[in-house]
C-alpha atoms as a PDB file:
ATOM      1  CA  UNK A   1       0.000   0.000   0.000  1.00  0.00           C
ATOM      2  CA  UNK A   2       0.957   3.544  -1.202  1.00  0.00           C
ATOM      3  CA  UNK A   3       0.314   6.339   1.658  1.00  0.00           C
ATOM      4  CA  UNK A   4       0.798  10.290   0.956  1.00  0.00           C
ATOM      5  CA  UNK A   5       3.021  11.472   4.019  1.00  0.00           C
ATOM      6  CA  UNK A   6       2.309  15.064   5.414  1.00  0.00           C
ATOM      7  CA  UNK A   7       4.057  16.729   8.159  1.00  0.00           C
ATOM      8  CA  UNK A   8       2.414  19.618  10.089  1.00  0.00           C
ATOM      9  CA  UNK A   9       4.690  22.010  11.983  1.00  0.00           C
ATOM     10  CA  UNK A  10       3.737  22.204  15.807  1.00  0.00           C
ATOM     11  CA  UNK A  11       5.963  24.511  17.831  1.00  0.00           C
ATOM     12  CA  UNK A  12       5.650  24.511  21.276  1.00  0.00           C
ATOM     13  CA  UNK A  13       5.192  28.556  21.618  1.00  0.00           C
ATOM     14  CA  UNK A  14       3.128  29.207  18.355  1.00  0.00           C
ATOM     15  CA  UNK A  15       0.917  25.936  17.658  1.00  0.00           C
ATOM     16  CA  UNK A  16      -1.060  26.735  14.274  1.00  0.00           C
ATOM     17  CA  UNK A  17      -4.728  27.855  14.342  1.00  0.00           C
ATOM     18  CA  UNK A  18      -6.800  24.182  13.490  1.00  0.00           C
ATOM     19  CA  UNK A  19      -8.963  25.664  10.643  1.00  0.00           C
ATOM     20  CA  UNK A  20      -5.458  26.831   9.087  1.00  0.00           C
ATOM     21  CA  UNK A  21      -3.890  23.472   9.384  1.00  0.00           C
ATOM     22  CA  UNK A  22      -6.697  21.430   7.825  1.00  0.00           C
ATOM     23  CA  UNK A  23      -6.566  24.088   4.910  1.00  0.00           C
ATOM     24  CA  UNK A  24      -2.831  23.459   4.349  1.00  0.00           C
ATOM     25  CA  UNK A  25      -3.566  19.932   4.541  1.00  0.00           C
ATOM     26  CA  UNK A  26      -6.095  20.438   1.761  1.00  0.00           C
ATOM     27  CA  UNK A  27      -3.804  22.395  -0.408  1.00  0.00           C
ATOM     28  CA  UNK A  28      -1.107  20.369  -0.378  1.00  0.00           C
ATOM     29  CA  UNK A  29      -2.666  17.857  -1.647  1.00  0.00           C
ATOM     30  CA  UNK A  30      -4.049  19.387  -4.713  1.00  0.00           C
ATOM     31  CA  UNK A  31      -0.750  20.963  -5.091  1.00  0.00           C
ATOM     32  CA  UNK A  32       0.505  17.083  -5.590  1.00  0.00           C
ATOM     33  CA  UNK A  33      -1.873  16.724  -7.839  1.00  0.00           C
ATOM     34  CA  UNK A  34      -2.156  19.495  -9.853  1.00  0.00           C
ATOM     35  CA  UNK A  35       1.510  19.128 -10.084  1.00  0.00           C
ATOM     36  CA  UNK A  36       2.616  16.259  -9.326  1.00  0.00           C
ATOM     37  CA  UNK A  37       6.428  17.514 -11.175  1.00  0.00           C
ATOM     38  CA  UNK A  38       9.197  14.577 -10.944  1.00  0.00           C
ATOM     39  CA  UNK A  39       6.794  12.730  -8.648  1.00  0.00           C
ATOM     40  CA  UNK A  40       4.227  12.075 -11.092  1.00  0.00           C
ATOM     41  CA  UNK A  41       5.229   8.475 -11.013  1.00  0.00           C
ATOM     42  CA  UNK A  42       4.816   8.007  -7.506  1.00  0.00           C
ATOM     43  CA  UNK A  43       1.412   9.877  -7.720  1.00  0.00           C
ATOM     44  CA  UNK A  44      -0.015   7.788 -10.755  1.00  0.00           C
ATOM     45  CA  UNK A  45       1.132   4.793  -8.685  1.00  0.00           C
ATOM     46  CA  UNK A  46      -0.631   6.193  -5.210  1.00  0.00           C
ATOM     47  CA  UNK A  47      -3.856   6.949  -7.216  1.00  0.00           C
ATOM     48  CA  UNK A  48      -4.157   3.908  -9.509  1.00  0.00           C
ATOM     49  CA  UNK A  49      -3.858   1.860  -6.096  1.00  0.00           C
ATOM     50  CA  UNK A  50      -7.378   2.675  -5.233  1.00  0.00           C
ATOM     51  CA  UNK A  51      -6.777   4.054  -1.591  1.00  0.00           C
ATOM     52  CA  UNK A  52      -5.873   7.410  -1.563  1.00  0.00           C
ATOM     53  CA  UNK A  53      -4.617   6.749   2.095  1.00  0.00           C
ATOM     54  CA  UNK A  54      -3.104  10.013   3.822  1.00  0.00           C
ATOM     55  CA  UNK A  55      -0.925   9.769   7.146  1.00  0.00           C
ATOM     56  CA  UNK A  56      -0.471  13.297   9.255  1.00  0.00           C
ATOM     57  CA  UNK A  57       2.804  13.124  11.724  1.00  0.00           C
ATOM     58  CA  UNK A  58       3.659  16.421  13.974  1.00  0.00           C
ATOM     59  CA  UNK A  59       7.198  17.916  13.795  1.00  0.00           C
ATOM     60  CA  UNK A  60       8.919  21.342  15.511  1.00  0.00           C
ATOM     61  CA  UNK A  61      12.309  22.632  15.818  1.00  0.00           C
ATOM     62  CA  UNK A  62      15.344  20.304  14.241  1.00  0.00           C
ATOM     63  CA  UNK A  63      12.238  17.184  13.772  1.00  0.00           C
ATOM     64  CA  UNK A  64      10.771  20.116  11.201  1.00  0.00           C
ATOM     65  CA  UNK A  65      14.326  21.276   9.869  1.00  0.00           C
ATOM     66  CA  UNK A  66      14.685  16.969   8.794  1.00  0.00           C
ATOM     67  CA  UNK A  67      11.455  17.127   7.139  1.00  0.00           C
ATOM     68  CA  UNK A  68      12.040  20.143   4.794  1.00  0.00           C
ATOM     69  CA  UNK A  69      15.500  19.012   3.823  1.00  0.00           C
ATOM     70  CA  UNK A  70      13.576  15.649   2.026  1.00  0.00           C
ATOM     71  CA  UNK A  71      11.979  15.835  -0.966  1.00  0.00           C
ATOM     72  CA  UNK A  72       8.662  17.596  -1.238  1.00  0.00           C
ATOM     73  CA  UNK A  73       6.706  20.767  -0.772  1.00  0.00           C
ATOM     74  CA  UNK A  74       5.761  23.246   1.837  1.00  0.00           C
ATOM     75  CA  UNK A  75       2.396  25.032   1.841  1.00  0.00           C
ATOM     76  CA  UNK A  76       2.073  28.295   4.243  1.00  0.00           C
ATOM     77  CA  UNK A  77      -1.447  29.323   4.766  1.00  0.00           C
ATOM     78  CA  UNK A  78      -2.175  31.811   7.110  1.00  0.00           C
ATOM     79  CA  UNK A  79      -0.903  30.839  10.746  1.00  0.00           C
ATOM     80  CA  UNK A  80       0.237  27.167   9.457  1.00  0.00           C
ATOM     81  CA  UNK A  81       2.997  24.808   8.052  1.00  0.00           C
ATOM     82  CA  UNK A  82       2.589  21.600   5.664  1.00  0.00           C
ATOM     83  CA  UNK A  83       4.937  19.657   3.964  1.00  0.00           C
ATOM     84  CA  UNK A  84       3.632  17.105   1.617  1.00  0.00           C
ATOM     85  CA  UNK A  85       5.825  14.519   0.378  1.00  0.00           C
ATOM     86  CA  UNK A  86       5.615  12.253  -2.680  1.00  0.00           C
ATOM     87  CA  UNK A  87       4.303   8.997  -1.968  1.00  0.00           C
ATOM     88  CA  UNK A  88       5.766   5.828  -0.215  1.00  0.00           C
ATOM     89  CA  UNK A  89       4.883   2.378   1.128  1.00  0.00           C
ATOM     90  CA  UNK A  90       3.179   2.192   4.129  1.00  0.00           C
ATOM     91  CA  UNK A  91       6.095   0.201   5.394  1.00  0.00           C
ATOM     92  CA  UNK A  92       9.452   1.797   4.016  1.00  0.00           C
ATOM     93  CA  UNK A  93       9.012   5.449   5.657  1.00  0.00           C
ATOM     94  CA  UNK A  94      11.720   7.821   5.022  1.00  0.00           C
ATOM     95  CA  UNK A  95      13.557   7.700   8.743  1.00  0.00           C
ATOM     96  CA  UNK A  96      13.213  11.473   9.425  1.00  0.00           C
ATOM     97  CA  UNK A  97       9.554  10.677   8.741  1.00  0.00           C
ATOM     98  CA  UNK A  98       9.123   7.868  10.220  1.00  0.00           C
ATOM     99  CA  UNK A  99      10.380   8.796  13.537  1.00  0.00           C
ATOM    100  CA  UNK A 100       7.635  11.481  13.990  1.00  0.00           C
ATOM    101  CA  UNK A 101       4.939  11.239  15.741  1.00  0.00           C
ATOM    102  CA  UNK A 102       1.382  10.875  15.037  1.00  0.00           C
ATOM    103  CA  UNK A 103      -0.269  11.310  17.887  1.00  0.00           C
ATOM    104  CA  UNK A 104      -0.687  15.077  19.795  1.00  0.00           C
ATOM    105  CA  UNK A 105      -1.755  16.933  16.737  1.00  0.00           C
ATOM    106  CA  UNK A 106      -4.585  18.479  18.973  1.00  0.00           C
ATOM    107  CA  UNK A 107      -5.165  21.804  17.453  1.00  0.00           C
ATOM    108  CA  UNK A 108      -7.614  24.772  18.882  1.00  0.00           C
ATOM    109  CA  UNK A 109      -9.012  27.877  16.760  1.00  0.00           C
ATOM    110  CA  UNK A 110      -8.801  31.049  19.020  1.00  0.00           C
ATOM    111  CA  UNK A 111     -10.456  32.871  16.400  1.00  0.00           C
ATOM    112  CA  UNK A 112     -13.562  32.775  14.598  1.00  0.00           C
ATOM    113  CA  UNK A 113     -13.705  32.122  10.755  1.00  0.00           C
ATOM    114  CA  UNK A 114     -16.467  33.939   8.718  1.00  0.00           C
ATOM    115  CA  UNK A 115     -19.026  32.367   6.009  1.00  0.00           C
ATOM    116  CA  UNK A 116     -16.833  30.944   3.418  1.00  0.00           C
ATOM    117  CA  UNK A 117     -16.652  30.885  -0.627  1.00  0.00           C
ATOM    118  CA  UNK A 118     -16.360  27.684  -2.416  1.00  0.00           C
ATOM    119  CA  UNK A 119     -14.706  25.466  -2.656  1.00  0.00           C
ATOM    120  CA  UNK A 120     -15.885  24.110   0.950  1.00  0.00           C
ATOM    121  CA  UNK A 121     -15.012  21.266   2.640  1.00  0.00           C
ATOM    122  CA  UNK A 122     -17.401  20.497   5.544  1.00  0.00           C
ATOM    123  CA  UNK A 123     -16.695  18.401   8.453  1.00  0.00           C
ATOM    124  CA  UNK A 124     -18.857  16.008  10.538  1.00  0.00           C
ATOM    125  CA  UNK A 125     -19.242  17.543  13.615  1.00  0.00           C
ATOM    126  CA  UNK A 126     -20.338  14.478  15.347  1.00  0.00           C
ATOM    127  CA  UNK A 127     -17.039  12.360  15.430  1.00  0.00           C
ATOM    128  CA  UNK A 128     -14.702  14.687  17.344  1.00  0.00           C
ATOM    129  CA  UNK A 129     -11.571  13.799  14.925  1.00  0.00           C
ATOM    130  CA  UNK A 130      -8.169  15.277  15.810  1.00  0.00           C
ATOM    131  CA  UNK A 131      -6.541  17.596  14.085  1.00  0.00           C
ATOM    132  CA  UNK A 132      -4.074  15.279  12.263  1.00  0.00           C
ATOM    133  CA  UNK A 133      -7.200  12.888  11.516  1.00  0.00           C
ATOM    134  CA  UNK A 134      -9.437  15.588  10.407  1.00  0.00           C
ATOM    135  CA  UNK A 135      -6.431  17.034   8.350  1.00  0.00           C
ATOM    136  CA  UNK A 136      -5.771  13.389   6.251  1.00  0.00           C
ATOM    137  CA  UNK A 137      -9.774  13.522   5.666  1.00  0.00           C
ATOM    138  CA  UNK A 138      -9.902  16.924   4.480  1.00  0.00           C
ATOM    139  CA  UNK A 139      -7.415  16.129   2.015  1.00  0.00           C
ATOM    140  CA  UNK A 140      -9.338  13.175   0.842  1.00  0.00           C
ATOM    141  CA  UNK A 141     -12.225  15.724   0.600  1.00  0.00           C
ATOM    142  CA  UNK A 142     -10.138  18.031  -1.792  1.00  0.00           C
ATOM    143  CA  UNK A 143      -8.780  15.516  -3.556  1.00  0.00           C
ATOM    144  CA  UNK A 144     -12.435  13.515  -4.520  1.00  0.00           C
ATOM    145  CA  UNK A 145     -13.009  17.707  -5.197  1.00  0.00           C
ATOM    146  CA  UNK A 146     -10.474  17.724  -7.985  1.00  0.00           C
ATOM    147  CA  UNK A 147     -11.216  14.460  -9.388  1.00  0.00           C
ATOM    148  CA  UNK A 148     -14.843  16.105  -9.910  1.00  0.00           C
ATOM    149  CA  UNK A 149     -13.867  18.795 -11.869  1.00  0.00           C
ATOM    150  CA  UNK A 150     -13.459  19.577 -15.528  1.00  0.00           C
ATOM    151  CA  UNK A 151     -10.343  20.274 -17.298  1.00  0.00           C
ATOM    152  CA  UNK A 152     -11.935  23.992 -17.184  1.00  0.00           C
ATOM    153  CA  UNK A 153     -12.786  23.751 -13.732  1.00  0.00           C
ATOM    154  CA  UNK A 154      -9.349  22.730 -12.430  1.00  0.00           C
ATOM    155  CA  UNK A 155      -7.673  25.653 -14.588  1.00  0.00           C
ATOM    156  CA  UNK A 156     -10.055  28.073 -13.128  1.00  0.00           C
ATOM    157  CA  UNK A 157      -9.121  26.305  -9.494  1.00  0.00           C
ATOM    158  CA  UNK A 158      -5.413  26.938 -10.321  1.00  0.00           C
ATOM    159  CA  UNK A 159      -5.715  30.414 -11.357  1.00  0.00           C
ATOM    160  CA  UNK A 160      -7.091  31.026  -7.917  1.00  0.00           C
ATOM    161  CA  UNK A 161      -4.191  29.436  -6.005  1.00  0.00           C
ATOM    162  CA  UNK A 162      -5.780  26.498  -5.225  1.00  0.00           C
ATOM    163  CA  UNK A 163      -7.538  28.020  -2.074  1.00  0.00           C
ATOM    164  CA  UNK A 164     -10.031  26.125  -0.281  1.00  0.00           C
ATOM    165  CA  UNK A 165     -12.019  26.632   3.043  1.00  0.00           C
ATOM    166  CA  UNK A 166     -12.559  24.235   5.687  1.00  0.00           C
ATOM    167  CA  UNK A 167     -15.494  24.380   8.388  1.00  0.00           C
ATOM    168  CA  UNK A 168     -17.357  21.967  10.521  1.00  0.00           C
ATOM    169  CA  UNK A 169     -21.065  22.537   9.397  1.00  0.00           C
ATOM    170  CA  UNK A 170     -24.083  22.279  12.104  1.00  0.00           C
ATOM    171  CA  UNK A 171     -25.306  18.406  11.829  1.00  0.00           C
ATOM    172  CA  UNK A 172     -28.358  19.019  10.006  1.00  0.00           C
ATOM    173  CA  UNK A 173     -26.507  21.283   7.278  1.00  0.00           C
ATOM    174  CA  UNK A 174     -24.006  18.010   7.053  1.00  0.00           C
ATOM    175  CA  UNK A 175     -26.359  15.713   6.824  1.00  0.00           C
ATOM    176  CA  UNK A 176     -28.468  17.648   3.790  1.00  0.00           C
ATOM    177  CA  UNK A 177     -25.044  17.493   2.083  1.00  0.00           C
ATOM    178  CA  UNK A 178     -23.889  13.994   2.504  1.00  0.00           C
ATOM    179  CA  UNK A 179     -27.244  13.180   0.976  1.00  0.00           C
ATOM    180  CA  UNK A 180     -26.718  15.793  -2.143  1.00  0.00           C
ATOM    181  CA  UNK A 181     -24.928  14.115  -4.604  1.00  0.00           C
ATOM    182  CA  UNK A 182     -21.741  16.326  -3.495  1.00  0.00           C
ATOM    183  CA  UNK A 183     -18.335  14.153  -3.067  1.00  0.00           C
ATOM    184  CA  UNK A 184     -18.381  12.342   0.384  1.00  0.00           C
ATOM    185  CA  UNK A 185     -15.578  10.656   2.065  1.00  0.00           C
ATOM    186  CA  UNK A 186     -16.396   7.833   3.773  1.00  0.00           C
ATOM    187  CA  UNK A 187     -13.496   6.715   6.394  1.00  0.00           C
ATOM    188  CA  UNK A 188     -11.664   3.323   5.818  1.00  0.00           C
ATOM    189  CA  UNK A 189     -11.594   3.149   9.915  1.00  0.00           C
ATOM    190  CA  UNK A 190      -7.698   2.755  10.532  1.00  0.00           C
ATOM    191  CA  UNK A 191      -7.666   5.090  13.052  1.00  0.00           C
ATOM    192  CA  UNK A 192      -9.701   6.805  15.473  1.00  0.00           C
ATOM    193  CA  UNK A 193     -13.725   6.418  14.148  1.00  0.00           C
ATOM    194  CA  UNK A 194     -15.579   3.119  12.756  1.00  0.00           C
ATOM    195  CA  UNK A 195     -15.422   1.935   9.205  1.00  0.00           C
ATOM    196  CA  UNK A 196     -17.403   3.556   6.558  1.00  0.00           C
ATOM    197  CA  UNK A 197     -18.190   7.179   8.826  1.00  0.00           C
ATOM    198  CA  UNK A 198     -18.915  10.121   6.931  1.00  0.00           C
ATOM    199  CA  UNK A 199     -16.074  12.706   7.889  1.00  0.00           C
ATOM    200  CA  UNK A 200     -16.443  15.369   4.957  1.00  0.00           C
ATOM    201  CA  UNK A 201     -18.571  16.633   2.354  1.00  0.00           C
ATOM    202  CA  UNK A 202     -16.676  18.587  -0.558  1.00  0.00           C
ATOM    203  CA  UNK A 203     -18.919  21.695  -1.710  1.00  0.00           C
ATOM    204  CA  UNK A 204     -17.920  22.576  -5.155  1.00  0.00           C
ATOM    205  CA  UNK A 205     -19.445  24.730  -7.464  1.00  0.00           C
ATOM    206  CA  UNK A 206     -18.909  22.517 -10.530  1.00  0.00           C
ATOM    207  CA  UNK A 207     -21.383  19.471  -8.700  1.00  0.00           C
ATOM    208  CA  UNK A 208     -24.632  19.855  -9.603  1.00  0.00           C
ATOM    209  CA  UNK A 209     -26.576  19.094  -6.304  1.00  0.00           C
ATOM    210  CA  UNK A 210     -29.279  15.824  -5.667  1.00  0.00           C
ATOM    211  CA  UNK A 211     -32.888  18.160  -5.299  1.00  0.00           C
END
């Protein structure tokens, strides 16, 4: 199995805002694979697998120094710090990746984020996901997004930096959208929540919603 490593930077003194991390997440993804560059190979071979499997790991200070030195690509979005690499198998890890950590990627907002523009990628608010988790899902959410989309519609993405928003919707506006025809990602259950749960809907102007 093929997994898509991405590293979040935590420091100690200036942890990112949660909203901003799951956005990086997001966009570093769809930089992969809007891009994929010299690691098209590796991405074809990730994809073509059939699970589009994501693993988050935490890094500060020299861990985060390791990470950037390998190959891939940092996003910086607002108060937050991704690096993306090109994928691997599950079981031969890069060492400076594989001796992060996954757990303690627990990740507040202090501030409040307005209405947003599409793209959107809503959250289930019922399952309580950590930050790493809910990062990995919300780049399965943009990633289903861009599979969506037209040749026009990813151009027209591009142009616009690839930006996307991330909230967690009110349970009954989730549940309308699950149930609209809109790209859903439905969990494999590795890790933290049961098999088959409903952890984003991808809002995207170019799906033509279920009346």
């Amino acid at each position: 199995m093929m997994v898509l490593p991405l590293v979040v930077r935590i420091e100690r003194a200036s942890p990112p805002e949660r909203t901003d991390a799951l956005e990086a997440a997001a966009m570093a993804v769809l930089s992969m694979l809007a891009d994929p560059g010299e690691w098209a190979g590796e991405i074809d071979a990730w994809e073509a697998s059939g699970r589009i499997r994501k693993v988050v790991r935490r890094a500060r200070g020299a861990e985060w120094r390791r990470a950037v030195a390998l190959p891939g690509r940092t996003i910086e979005h607002r108060t937050a710090e991704v690096r993306v690499h090109p994928p691997v198998p599950l079981d031969d890890w890069p060492r400076d990746l594989a001796r992060l950590q996954v757990s303690g990627t627990e990740l507040t907002d202090t501030q409040a984020y307005g209405e947003p523009r599409p793209p959107v990628l809503w959250e289930n608010p019922a399952l309580g996901m950590s930050a790493g988790k809910a990062m990995a899902q919300a780049g399965h959410a943009a990633q289903l997004a861009w599979w969506s989309a037209s040749a026009e519609d990813r151009e027209a993405w591009r142009a616009k930096g690839l930006e996307v928003a991330v909230r967690t919707a009110a349970q009954e506006r989730f549940d309308r959208l699950a149930a609209s025809g809109r790209p859903v990602v439905r969990d494999a259950g590795f890790t933290e929540i049961a098999p088959g749960s409903c952890t984003f809907v991808a809002d995207v102007p170019w799906v033509t919603p279920v009346r």
